[in-house]
Protein backbone atom coordinates (compact mmCIF):
# COMPACT_ATOMS: atom_id res chain seq x y z
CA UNK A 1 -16.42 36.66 67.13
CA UNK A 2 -13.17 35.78 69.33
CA UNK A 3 -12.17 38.30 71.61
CA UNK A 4 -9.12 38.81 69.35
CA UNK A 5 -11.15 40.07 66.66
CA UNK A 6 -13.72 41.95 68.46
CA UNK A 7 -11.57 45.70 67.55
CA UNK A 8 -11.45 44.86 63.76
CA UNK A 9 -13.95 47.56 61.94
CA UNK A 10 -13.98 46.82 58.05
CA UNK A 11 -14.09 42.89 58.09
CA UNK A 12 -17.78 41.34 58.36
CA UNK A 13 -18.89 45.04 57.82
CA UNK A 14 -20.57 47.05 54.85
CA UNK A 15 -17.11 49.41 53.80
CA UNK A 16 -16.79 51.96 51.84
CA UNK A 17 -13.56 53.22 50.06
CA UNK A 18 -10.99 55.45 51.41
CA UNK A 19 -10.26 58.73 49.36
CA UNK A 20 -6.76 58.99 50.71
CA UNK A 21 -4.50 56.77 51.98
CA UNK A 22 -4.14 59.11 55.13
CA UNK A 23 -7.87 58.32 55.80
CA UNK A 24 -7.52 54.80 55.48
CA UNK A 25 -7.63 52.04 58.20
CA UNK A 26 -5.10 49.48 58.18
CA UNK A 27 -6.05 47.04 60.79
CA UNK A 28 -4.38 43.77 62.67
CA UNK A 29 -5.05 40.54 64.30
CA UNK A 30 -2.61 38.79 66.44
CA UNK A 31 -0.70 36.23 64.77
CA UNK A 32 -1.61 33.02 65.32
CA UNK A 33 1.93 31.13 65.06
CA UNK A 34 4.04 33.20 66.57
CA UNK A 35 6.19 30.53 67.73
CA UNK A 36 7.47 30.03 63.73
CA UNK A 37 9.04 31.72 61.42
CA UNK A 38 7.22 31.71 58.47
CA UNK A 39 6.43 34.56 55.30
CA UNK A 40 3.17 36.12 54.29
CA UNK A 41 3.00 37.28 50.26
CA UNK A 42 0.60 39.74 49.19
CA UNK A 43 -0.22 40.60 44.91
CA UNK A 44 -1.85 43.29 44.56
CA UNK A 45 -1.19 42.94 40.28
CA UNK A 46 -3.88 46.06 39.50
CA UNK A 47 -2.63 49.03 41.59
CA UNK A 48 -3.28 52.36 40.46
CA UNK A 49 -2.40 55.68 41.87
CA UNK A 50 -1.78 59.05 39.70
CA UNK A 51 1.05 60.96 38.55
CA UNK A 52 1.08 63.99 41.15
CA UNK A 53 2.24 66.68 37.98
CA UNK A 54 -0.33 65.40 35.26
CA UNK A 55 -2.75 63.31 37.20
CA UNK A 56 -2.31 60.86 34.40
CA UNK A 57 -2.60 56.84 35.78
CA UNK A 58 0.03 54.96 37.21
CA UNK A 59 0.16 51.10 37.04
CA UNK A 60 2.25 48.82 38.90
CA UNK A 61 2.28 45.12 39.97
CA UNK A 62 3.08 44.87 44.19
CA UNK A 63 4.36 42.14 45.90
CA UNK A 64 4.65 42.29 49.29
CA UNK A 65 6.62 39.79 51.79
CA UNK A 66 6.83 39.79 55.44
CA UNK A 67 7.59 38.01 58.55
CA UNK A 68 5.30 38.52 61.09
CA UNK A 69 6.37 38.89 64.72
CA UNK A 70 3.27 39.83 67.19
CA UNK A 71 0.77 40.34 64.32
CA UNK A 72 -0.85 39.97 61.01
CA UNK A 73 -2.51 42.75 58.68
CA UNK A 74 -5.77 41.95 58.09
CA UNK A 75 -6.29 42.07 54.51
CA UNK A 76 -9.65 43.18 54.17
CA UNK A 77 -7.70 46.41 55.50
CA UNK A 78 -5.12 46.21 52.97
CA UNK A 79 -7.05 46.01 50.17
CA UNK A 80 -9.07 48.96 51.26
CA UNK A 81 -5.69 50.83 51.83
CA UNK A 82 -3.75 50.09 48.78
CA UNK A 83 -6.94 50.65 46.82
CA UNK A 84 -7.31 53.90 48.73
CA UNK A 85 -4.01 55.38 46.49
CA UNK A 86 -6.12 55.12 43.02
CA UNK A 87 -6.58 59.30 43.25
CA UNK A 88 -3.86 59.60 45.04
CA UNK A 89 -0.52 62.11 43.53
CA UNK A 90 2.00 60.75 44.45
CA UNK A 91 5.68 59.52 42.28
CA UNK A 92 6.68 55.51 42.26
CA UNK A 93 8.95 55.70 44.74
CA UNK A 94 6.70 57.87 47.59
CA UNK A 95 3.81 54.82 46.61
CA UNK A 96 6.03 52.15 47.34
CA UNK A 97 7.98 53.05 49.90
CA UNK A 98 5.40 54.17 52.10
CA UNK A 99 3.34 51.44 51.91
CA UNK A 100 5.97 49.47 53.02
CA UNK A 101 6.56 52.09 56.23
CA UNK A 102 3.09 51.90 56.83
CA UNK A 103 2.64 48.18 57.39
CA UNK A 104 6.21 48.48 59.27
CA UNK A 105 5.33 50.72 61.69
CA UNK A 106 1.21 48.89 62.30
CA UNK A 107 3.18 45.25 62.48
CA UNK A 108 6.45 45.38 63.48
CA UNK A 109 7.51 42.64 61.74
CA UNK A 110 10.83 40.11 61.63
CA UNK A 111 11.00 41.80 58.43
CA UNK A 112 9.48 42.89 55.21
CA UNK A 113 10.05 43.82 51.93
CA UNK A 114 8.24 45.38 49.14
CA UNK A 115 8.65 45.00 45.56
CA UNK A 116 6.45 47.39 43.38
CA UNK A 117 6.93 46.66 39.45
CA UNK A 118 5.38 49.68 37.44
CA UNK A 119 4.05 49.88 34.45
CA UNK A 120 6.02 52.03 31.99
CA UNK A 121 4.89 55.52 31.14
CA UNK A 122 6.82 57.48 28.44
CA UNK A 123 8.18 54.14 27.67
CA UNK A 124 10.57 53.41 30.92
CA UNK A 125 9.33 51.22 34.11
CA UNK A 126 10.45 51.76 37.29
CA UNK A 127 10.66 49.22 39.59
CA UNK A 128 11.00 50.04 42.84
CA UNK A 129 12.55 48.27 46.11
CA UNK A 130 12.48 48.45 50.06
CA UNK A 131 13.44 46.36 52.87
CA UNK A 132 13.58 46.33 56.28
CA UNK A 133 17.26 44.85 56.05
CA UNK A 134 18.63 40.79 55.90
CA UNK A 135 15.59 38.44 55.42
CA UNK A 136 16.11 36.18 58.55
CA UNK A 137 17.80 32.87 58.36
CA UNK A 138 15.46 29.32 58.40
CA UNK A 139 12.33 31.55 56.79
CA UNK A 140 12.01 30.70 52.73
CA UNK A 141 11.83 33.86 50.87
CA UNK A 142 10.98 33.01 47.31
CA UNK A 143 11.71 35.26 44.13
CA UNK A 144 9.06 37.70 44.15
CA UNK A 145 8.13 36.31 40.81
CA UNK A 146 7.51 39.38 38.69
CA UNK A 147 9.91 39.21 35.34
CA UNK A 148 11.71 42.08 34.14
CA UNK A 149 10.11 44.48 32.11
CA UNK A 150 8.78 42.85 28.80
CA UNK A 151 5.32 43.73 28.50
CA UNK A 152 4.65 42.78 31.89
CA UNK A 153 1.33 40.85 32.17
């Protein structure tokens, strides 16, 4: 192991899953092109949290962009994190948006967004949307790629 991984806790090791997102690790490696611009996608298509009023599941389809600066999440760690919100309370727009805060504040990144797609319950999605402001020029930022709401799948 490099001595630029040697900190990293949950990759190469036995894990177990976070029961709140507060307890989870989210952990980074420096990135290893930081003299490009480029964009990292992550699809997380099966997250789950709960309704915080009738503990009921919550469904959504997460894409998440960004453009790394000094670092990279390392996605052992996000998976174990956005897993981590499956008995978790919390509304749509709480999930979304501070998952997106989160992974602003570990990376400081050019710039990210998030685009969480959920799952209708009492027959109305909500989609919900966050950025960290104008995607920077010369990077290609592709549609997210989730259609609007027709049975999502």
């Amino acid at each position: 192991m490099t001595e630029d991984y040697a900190g990293l806790t949950l990759l190469g090791h036995a894990t177990t899953q976070p029961g709140t997102p507060e307890a989870a690790t989210l952990e980074r490696v420096p990135n290893p092109h930081d003299e490009v611009g480029y964009l990292v996608r992550f699809t997380c298509p099966e997250f789950t949290s709960l309704c915080p009023l009738t503990f009921q599941p919550d469904f959504a389809h997460i894409v998440i962009d960004y453009v790394p600066r000094d670092w990279i999440v390392e996605s052992k760690s996000l998976k174990l994190y956005l897993n981590s919100f499956r008995n978790h309370g919390a509304f749509h727009e709480a999930c979304s948006v501070s998952i997106a805060q989160r992974l602003v504040a570990l990376l400081d990144p050019v710039w990210l967004r998030i685009g969480a797609y959920w799952y209708p319950r009492g027959g109305i999605p909500i989609d919900v949307f966050w950025q960290t402001g104008a995607p920077p020029e010369g990077v290609w930022v592709p549609d997210q790629g989730v259609a609007p709401y027709r049975g999502r799948g």
